[in-house]
PDB file of N, CA and C in Angstrom:
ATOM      1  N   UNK A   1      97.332  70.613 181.287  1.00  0.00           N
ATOM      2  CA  UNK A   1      96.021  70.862 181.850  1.00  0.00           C
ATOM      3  C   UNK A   1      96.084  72.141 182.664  1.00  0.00           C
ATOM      4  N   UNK A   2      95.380  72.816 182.703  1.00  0.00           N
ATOM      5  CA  UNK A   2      94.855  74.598 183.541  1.00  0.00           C
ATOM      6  C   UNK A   2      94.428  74.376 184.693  1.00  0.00           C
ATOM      7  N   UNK A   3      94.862  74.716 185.329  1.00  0.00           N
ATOM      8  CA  UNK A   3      94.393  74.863 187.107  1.00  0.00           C
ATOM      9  C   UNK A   3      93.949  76.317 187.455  1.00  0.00           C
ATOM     10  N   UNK A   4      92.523  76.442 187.576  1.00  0.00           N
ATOM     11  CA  UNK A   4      92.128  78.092 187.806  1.00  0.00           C
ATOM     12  C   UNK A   4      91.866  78.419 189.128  1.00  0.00           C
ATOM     13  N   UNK A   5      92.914  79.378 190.170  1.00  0.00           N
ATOM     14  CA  UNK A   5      92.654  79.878 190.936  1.00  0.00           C
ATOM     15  C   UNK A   5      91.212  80.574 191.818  1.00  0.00           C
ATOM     16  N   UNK A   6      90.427  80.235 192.421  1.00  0.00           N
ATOM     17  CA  UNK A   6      89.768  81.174 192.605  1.00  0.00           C
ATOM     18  C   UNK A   6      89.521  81.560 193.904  1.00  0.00           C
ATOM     19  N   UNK A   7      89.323  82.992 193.930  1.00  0.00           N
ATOM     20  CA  UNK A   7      89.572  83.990 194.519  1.00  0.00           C
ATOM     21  C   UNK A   7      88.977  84.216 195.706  1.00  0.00           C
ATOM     22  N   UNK A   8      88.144  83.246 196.707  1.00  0.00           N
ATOM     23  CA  UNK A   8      87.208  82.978 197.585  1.00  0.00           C
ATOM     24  C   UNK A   8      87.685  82.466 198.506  1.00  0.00           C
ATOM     25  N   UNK A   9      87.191  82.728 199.464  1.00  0.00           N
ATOM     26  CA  UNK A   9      86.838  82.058 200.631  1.00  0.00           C
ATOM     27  C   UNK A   9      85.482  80.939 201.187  1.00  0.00           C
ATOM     28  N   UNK A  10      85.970  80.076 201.140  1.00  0.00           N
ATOM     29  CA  UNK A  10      84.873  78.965 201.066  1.00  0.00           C
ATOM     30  C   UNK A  10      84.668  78.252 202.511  1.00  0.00           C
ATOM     31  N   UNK A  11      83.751  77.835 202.926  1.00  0.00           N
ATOM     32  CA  UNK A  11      83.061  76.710 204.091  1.00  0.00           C
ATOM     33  C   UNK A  11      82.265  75.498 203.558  1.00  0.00           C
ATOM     34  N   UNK A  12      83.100  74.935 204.697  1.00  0.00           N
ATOM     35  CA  UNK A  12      81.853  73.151 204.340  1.00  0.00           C
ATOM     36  C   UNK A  12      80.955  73.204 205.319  1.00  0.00           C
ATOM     37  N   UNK A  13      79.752  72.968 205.394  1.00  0.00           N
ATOM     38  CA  UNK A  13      79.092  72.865 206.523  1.00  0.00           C
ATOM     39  C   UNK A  13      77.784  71.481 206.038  1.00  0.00           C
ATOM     40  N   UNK A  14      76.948  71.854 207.172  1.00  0.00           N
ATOM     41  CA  UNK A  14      75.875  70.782 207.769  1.00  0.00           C
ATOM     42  C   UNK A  14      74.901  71.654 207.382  1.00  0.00           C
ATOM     43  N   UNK A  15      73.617  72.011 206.942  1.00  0.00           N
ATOM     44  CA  UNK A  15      72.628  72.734 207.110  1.00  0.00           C
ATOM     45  C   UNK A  15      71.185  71.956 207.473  1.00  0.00           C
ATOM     46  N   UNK A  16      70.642  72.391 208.141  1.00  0.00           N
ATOM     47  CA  UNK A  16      69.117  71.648 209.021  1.00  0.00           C
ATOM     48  C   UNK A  16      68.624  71.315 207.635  1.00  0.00           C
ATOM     49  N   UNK A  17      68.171  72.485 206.582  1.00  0.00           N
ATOM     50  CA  UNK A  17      67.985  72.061 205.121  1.00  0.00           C
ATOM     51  C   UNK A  17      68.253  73.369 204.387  1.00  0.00           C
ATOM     52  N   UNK A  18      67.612  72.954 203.513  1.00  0.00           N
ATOM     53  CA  UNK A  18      67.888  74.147 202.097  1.00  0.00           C
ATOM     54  C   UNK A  18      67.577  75.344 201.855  1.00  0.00           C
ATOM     55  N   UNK A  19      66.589  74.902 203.056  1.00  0.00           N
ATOM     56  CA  UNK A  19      65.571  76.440 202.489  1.00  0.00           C
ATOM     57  C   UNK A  19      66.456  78.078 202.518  1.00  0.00           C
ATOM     58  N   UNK A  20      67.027  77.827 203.688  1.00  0.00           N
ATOM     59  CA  UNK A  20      67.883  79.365 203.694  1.00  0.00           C
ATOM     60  C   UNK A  20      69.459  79.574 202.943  1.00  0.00           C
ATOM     61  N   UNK A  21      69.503  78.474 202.003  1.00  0.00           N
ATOM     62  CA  UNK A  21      70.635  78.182 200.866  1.00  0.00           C
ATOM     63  C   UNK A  21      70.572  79.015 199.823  1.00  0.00           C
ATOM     64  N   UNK A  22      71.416  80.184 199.041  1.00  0.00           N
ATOM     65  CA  UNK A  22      71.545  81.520 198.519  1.00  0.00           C
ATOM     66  C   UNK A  22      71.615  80.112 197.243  1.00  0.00           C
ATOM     67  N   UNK A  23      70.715  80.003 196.492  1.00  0.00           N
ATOM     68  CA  UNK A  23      71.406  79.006 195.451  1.00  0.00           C
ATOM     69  C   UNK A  23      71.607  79.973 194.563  1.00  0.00           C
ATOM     70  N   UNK A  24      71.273  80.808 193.885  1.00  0.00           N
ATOM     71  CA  UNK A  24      72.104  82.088 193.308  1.00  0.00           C
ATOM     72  C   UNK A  24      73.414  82.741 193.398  1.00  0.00           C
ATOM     73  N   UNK A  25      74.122  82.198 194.270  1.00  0.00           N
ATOM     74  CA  UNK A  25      75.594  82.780 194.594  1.00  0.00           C
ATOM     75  C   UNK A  25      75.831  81.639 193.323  1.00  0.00           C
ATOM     76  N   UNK A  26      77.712  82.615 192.942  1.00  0.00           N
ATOM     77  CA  UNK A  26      78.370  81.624 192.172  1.00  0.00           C
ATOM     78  C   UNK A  26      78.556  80.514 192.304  1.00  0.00           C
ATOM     79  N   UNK A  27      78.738  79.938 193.561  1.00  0.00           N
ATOM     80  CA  UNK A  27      79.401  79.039 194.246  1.00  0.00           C
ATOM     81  C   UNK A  27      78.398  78.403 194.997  1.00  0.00           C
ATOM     82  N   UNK A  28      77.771  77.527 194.966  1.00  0.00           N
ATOM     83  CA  UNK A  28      77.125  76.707 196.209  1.00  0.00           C
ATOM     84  C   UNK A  28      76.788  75.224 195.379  1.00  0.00           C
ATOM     85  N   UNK A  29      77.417  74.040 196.181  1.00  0.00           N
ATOM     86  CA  UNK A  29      77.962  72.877 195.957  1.00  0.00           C
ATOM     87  C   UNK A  29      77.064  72.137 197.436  1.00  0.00           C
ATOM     88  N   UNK A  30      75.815  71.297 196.984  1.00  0.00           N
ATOM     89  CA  UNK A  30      75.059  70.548 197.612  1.00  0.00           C
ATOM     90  C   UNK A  30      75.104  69.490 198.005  1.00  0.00           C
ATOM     91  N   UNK A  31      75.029  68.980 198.882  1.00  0.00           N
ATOM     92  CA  UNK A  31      74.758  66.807 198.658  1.00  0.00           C
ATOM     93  C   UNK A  31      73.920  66.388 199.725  1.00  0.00           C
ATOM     94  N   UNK A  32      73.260  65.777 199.138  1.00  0.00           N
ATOM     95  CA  UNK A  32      71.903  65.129 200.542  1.00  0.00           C
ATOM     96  C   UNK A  32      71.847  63.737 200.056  1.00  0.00           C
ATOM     97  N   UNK A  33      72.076  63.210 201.420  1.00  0.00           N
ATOM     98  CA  UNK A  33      71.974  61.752 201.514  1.00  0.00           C
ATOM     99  C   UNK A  33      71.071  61.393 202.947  1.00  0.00           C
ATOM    100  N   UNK A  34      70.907  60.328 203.287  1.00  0.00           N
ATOM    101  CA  UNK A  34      70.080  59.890 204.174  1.00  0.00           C
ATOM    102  C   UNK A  34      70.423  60.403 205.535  1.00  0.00           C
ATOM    103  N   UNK A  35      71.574  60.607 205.845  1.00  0.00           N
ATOM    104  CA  UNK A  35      72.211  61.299 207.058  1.00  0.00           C
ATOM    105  C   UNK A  35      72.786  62.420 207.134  1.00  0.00           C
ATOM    106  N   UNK A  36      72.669  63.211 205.961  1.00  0.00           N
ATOM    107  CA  UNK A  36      73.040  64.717 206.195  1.00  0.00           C
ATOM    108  C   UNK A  36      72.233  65.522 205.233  1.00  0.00           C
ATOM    109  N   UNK A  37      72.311  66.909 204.855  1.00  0.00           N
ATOM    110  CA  UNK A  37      72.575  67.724 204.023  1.00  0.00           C
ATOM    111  C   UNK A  37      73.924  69.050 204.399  1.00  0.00           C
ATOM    112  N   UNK A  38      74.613  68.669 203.370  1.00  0.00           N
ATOM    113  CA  UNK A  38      75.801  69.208 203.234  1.00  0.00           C
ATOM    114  C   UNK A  38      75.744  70.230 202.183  1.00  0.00           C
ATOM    115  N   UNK A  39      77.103  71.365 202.616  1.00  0.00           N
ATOM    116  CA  UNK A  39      77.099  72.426 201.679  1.00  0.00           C
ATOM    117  C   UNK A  39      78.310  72.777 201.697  1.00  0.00           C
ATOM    118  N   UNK A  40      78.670  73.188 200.774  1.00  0.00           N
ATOM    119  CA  UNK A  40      80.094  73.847 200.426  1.00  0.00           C
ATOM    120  C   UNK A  40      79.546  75.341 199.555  1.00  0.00           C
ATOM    121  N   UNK A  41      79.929  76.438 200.399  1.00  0.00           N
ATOM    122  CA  UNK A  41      79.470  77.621 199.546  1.00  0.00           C
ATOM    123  C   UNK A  41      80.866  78.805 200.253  1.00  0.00           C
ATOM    124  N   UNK A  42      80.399  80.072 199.539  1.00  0.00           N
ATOM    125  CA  UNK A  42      81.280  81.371 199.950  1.00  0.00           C
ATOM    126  C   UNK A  42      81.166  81.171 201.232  1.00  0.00           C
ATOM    127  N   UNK A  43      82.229  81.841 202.005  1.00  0.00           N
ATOM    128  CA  UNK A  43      81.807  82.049 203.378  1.00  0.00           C
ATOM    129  C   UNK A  43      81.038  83.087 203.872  1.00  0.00           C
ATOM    130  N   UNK A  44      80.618  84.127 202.988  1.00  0.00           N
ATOM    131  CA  UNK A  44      80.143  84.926 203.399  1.00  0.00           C
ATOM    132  C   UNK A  44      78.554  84.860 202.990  1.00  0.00           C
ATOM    133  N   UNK A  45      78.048  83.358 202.844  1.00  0.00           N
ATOM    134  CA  UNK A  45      77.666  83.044 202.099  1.00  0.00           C
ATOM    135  C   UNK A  45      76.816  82.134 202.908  1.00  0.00           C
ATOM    136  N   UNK A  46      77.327  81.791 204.121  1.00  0.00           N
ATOM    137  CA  UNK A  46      76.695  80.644 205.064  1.00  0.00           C
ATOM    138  C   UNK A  46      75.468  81.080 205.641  1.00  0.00           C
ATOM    139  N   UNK A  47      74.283  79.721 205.558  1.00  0.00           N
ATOM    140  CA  UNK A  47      73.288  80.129 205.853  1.00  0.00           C
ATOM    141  C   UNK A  47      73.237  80.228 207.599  1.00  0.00           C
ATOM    142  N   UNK A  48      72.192  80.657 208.025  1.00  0.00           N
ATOM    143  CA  UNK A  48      72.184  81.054 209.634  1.00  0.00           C
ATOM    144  C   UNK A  48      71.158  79.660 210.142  1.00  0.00           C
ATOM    145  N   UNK A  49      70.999  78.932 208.726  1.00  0.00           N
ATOM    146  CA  UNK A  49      70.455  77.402 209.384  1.00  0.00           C
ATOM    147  C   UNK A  49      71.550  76.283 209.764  1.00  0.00           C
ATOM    148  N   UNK A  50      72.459  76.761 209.603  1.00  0.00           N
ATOM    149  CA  UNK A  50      74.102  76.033 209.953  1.00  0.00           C
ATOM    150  C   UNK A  50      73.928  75.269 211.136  1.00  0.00           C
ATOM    151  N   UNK A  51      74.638  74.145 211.167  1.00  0.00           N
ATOM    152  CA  UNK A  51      74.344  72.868 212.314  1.00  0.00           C
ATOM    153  C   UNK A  51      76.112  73.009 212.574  1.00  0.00           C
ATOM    154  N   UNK A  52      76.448  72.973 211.684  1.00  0.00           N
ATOM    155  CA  UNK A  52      77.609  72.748 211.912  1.00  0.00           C
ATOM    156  C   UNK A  52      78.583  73.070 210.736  1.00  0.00           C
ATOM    157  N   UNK A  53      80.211  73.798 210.211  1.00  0.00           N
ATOM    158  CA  UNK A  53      80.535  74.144 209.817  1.00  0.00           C
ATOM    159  C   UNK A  53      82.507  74.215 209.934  1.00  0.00           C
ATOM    160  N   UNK A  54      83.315  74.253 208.663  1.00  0.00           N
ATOM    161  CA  UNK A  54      84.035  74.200 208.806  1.00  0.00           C
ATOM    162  C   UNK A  54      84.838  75.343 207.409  1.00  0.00           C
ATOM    163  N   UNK A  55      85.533  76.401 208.143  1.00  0.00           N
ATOM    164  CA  UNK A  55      85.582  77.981 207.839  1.00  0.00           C
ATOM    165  C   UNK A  55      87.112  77.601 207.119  1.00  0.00           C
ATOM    166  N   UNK A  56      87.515  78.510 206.075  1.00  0.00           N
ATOM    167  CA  UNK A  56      88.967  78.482 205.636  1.00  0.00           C
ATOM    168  C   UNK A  56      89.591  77.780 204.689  1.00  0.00           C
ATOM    169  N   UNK A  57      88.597  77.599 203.949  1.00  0.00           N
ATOM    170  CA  UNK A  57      88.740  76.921 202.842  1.00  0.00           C
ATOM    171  C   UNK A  57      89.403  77.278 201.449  1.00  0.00           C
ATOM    172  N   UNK A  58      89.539  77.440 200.047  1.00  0.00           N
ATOM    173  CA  UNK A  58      90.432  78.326 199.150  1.00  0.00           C
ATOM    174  C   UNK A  58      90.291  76.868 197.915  1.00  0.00           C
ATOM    175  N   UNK A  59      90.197  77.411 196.729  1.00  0.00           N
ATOM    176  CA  UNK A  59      89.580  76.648 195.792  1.00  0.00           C
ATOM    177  C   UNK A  59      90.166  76.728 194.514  1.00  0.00           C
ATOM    178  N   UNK A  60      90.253  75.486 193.952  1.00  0.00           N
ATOM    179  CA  UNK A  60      90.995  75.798 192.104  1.00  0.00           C
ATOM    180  C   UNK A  60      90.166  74.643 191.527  1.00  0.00           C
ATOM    181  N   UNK A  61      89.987  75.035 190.302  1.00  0.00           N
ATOM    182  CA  UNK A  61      89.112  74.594 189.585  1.00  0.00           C
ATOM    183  C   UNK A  61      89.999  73.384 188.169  1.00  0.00           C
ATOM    184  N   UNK A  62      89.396  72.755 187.590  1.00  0.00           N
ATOM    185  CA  UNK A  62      90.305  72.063 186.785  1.00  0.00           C
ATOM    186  C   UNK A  62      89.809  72.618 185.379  1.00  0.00           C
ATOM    187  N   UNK A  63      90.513  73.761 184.629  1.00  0.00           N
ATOM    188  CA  UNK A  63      89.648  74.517 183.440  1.00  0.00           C
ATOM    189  C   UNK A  63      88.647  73.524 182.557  1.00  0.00           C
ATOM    190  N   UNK A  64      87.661  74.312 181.485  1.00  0.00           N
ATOM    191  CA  UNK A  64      87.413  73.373 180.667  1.00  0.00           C
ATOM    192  C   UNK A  64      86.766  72.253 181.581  1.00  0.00           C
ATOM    193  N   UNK A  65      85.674  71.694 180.076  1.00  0.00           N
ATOM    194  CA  UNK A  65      84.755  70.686 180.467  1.00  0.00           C
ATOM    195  C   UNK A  65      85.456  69.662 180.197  1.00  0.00           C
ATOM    196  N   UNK A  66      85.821  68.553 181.386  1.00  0.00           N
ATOM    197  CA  UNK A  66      85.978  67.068 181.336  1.00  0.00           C
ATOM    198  C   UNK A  66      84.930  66.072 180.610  1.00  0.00           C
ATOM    199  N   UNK A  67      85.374  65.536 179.759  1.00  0.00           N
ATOM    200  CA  UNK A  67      85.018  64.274 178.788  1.00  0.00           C
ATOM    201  C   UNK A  67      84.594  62.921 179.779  1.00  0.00           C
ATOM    202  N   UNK A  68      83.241  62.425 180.389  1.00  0.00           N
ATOM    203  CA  UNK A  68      83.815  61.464 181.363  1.00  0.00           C
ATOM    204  C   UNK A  68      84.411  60.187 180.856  1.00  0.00           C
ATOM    205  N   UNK A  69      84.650  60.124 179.341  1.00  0.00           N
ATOM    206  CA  UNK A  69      85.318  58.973 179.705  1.00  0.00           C
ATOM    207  C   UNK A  69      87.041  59.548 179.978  1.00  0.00           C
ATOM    208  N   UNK A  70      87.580  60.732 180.512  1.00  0.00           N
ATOM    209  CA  UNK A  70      89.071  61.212 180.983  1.00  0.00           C
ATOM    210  C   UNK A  70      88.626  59.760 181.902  1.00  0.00           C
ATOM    211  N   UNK A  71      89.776  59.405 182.333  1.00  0.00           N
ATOM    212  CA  UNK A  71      89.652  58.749 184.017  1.00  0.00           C
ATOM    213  C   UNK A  71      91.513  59.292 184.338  1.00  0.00           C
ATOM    214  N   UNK A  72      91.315  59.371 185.677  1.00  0.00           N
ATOM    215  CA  UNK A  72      92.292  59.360 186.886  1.00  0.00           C
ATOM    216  C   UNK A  72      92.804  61.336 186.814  1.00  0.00           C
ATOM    217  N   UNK A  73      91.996  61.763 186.245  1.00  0.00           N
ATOM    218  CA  UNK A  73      92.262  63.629 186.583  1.00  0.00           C
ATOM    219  C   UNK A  73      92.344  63.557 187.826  1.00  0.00           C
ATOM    220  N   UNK A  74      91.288  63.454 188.848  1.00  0.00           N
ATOM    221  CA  UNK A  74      91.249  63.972 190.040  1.00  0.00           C
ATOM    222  C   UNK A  74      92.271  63.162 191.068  1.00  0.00           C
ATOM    223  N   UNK A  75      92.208  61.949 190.751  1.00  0.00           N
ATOM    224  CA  UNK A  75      93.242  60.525 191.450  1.00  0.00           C
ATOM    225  C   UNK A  75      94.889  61.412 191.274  1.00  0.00           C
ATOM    226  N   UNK A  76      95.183  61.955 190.001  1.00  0.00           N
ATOM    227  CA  UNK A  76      96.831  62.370 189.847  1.00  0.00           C
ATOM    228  C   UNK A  76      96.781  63.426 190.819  1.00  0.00           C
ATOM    229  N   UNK A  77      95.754  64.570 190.403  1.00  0.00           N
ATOM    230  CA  UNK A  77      95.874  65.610 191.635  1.00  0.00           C
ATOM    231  C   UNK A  77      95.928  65.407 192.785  1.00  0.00           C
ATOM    232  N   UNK A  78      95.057  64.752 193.567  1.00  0.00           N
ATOM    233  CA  UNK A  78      95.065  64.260 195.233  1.00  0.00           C
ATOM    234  C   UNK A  78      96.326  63.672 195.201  1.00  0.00           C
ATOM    235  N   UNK A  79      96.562  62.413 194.702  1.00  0.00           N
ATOM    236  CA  UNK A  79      98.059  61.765 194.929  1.00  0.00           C
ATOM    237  C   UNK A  79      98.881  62.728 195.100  1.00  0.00           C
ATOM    238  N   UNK A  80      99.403  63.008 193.866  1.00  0.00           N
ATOM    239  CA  UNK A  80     100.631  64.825 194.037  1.00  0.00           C
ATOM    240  C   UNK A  80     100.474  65.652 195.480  1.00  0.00           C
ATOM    241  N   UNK A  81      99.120  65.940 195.843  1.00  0.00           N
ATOM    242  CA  UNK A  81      98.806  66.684 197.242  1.00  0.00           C
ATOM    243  C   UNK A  81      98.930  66.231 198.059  1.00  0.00           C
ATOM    244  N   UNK A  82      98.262  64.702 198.482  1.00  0.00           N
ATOM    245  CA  UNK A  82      98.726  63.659 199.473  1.00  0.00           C
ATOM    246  C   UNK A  82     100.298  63.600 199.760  1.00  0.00           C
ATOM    247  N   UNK A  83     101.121  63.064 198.776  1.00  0.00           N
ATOM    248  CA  UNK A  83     102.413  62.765 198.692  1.00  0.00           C
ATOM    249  C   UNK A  83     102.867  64.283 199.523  1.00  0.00           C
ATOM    250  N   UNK A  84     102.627  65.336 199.209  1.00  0.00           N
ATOM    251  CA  UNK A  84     102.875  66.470 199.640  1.00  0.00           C
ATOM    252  C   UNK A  84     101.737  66.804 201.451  1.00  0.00           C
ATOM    253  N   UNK A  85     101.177  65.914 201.830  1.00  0.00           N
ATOM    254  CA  UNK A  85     100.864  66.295 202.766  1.00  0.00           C
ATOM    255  C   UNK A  85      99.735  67.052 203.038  1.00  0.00           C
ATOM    256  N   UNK A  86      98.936  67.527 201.900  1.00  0.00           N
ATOM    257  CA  UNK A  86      97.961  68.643 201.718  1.00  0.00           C
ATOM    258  C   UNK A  86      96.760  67.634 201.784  1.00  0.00           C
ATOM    259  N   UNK A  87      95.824  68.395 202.608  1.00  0.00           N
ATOM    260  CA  UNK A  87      94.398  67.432 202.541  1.00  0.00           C
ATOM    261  C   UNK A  87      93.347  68.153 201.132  1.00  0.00           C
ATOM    262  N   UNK A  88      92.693  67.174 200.845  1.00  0.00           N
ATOM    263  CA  UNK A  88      91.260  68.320 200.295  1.00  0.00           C
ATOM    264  C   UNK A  88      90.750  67.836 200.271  1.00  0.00           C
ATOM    265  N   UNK A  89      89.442  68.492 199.637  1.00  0.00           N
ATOM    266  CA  UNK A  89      87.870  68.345 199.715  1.00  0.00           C
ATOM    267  C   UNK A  89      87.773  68.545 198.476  1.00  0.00           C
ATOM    268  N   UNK A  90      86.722  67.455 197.669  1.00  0.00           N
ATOM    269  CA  UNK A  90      86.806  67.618 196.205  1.00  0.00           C
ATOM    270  C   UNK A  90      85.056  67.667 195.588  1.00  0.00           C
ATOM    271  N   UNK A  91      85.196  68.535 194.871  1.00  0.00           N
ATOM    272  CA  UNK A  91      83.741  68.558 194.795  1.00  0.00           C
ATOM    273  C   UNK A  91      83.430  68.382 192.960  1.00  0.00           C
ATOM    274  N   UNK A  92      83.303  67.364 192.669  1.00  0.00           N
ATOM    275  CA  UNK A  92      82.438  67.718 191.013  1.00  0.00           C
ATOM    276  C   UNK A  92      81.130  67.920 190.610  1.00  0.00           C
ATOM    277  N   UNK A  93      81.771  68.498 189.351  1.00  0.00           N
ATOM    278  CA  UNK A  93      80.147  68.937 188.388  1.00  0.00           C
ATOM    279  C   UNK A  93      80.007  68.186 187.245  1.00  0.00           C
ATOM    280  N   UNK A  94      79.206  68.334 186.678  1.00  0.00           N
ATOM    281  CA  UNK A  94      78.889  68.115 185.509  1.00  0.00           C
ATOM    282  C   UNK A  94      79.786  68.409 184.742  1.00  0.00           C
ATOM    283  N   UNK A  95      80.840  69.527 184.176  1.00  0.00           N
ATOM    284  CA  UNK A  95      81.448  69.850 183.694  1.00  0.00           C
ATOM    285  C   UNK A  95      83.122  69.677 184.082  1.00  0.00           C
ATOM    286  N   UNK A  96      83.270  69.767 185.199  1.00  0.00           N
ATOM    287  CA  UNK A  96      84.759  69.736 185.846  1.00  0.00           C
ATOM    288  C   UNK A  96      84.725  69.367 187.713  1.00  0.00           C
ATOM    289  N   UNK A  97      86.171  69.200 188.017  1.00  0.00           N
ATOM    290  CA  UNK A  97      86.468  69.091 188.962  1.00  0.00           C
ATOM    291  C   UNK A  97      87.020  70.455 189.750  1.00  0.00           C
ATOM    292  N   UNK A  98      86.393  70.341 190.861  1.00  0.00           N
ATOM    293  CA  UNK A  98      86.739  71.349 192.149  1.00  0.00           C
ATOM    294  C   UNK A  98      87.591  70.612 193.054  1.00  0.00           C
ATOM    295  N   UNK A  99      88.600  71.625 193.705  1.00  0.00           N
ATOM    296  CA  UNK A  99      89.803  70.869 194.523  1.00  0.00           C
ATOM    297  C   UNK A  99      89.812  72.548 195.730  1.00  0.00           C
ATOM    298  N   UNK A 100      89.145  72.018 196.856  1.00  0.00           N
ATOM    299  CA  UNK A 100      89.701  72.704 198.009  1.00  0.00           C
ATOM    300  C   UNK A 100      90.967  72.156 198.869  1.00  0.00           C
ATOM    301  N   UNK A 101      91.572  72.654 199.087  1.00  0.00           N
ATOM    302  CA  UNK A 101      92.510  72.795 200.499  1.00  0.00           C
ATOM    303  C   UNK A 101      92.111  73.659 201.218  1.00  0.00           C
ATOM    304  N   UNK A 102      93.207  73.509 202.886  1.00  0.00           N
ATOM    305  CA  UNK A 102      92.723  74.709 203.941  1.00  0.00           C
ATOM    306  C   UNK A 102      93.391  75.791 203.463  1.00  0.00           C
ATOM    307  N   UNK A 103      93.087  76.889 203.588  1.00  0.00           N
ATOM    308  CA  UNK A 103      94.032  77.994 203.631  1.00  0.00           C
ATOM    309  C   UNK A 103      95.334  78.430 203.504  1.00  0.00           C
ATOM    310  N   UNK A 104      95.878  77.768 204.595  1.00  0.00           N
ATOM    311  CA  UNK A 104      97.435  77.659 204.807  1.00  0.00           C
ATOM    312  C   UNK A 104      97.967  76.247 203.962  1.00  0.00           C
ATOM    313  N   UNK A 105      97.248  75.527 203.480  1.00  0.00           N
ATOM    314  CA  UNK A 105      98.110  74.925 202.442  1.00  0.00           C
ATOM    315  C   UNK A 105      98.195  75.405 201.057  1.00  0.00           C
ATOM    316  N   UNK A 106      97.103  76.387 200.463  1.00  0.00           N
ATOM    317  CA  UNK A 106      96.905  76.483 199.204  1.00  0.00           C
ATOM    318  C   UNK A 106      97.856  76.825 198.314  1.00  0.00           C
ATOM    319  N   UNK A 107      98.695  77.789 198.718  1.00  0.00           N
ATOM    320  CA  UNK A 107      99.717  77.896 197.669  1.00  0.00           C
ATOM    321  C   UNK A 107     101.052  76.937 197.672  1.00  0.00           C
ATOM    322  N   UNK A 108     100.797  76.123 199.034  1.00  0.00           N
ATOM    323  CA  UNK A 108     101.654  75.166 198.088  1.00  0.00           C
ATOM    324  C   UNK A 108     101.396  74.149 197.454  1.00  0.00           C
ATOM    325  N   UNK A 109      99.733  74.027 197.531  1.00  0.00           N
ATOM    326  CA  UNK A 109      99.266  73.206 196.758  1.00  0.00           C
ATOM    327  C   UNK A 109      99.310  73.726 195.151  1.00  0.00           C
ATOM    328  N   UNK A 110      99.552  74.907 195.156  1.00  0.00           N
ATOM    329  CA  UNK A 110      99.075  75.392 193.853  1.00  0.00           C
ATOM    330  C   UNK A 110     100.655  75.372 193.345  1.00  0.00           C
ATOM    331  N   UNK A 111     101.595  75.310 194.114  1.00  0.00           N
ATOM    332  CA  UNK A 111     103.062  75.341 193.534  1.00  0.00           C
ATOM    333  C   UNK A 111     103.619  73.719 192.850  1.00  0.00           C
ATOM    334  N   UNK A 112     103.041  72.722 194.637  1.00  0.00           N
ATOM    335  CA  UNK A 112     103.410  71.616 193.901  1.00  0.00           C
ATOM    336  C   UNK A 112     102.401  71.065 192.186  1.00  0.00           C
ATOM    337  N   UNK A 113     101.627  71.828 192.237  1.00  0.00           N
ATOM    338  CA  UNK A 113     100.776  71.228 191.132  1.00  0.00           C
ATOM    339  C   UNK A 113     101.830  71.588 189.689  1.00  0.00           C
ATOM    340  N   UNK A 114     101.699  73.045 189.947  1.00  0.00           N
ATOM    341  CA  UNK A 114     103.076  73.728 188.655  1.00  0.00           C
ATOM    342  C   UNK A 114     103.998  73.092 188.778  1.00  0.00           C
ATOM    343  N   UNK A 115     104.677  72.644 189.629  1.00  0.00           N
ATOM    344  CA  UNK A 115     105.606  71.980 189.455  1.00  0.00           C
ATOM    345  C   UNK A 115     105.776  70.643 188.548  1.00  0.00           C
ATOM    346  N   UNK A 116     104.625  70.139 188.919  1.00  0.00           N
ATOM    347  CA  UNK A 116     104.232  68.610 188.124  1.00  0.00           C
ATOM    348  C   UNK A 116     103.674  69.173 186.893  1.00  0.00           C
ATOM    349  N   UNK A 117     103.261  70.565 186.124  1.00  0.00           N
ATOM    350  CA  UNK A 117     103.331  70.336 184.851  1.00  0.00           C
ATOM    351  C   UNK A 117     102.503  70.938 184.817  1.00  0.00           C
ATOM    352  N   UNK A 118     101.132  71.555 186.076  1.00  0.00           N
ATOM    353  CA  UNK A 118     100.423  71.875 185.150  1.00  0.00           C
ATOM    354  C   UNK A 118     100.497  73.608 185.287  1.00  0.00           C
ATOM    355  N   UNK A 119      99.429  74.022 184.506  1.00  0.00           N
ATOM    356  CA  UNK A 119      99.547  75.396 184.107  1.00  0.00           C
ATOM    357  C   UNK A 119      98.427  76.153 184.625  1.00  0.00           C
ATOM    358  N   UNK A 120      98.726  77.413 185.665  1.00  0.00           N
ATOM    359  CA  UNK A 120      97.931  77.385 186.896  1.00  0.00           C
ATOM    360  C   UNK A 120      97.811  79.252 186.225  1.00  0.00           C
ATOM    361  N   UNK A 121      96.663  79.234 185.998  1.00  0.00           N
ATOM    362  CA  UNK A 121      95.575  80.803 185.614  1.00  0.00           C
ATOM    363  C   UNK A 121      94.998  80.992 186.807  1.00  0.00           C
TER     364      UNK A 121
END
């Protein structure tokens, strides 16, 4: 399986709402539920309706569109990272899985992953 690097700097945050949300950037990852609206976008990228926010983020993608009946892609990755100590933040699409860590863990998140097999573009 392909693990794709990408090249960003990312934030999670809180936003009051949507309206000042760049939904045109590459990157902007939504969720609204009864007690928040949440965002995961570029950092350079954050709206100035921000409540609250968390900076330093760094992102790999799982190549290729996932089949949903795959099960346990994202479960092997976290485990491998967990076991290793690395936190993340996981975000899916329609098509694939997103895997943040902080900053200062990413490349060894991206090492222990090669290590376990997979093949990191």
């Amino acid at each position: 399986m392909e693990i794709k690097k990408l090249d960003y700097d990312f934030s999670v945050c809180k936003v009051a709402d949507y309206s000042k949300v760049n939904l045109e950037s590459d990157f902007c990852f939504i969720g609204k539920t009864d007690e928040e609206n949440s965002l995961v976008c570029l950092t350079e990228a954050v709206p100035d309706n921000t409540t609250e926010r968390d900076d330093g983020w760094k992102a790999f993608r799982i190549q290729g569109v996932l089949d949903f009946s795959l099960i346990g892609i994202l479960s092997k990755i976290s485990a491998l990272l967990a076991e290793n100590k690395i936190g993340i933040f996981a975000v899916s699409t329609y098509n694939t899985d997103y895997i943040l860590t902080k900053r200062e863990n990413f490349e060894k998140a991206i090492q222990v992953l090669e290590n376990a097999g997979y093949t990191i573009v």
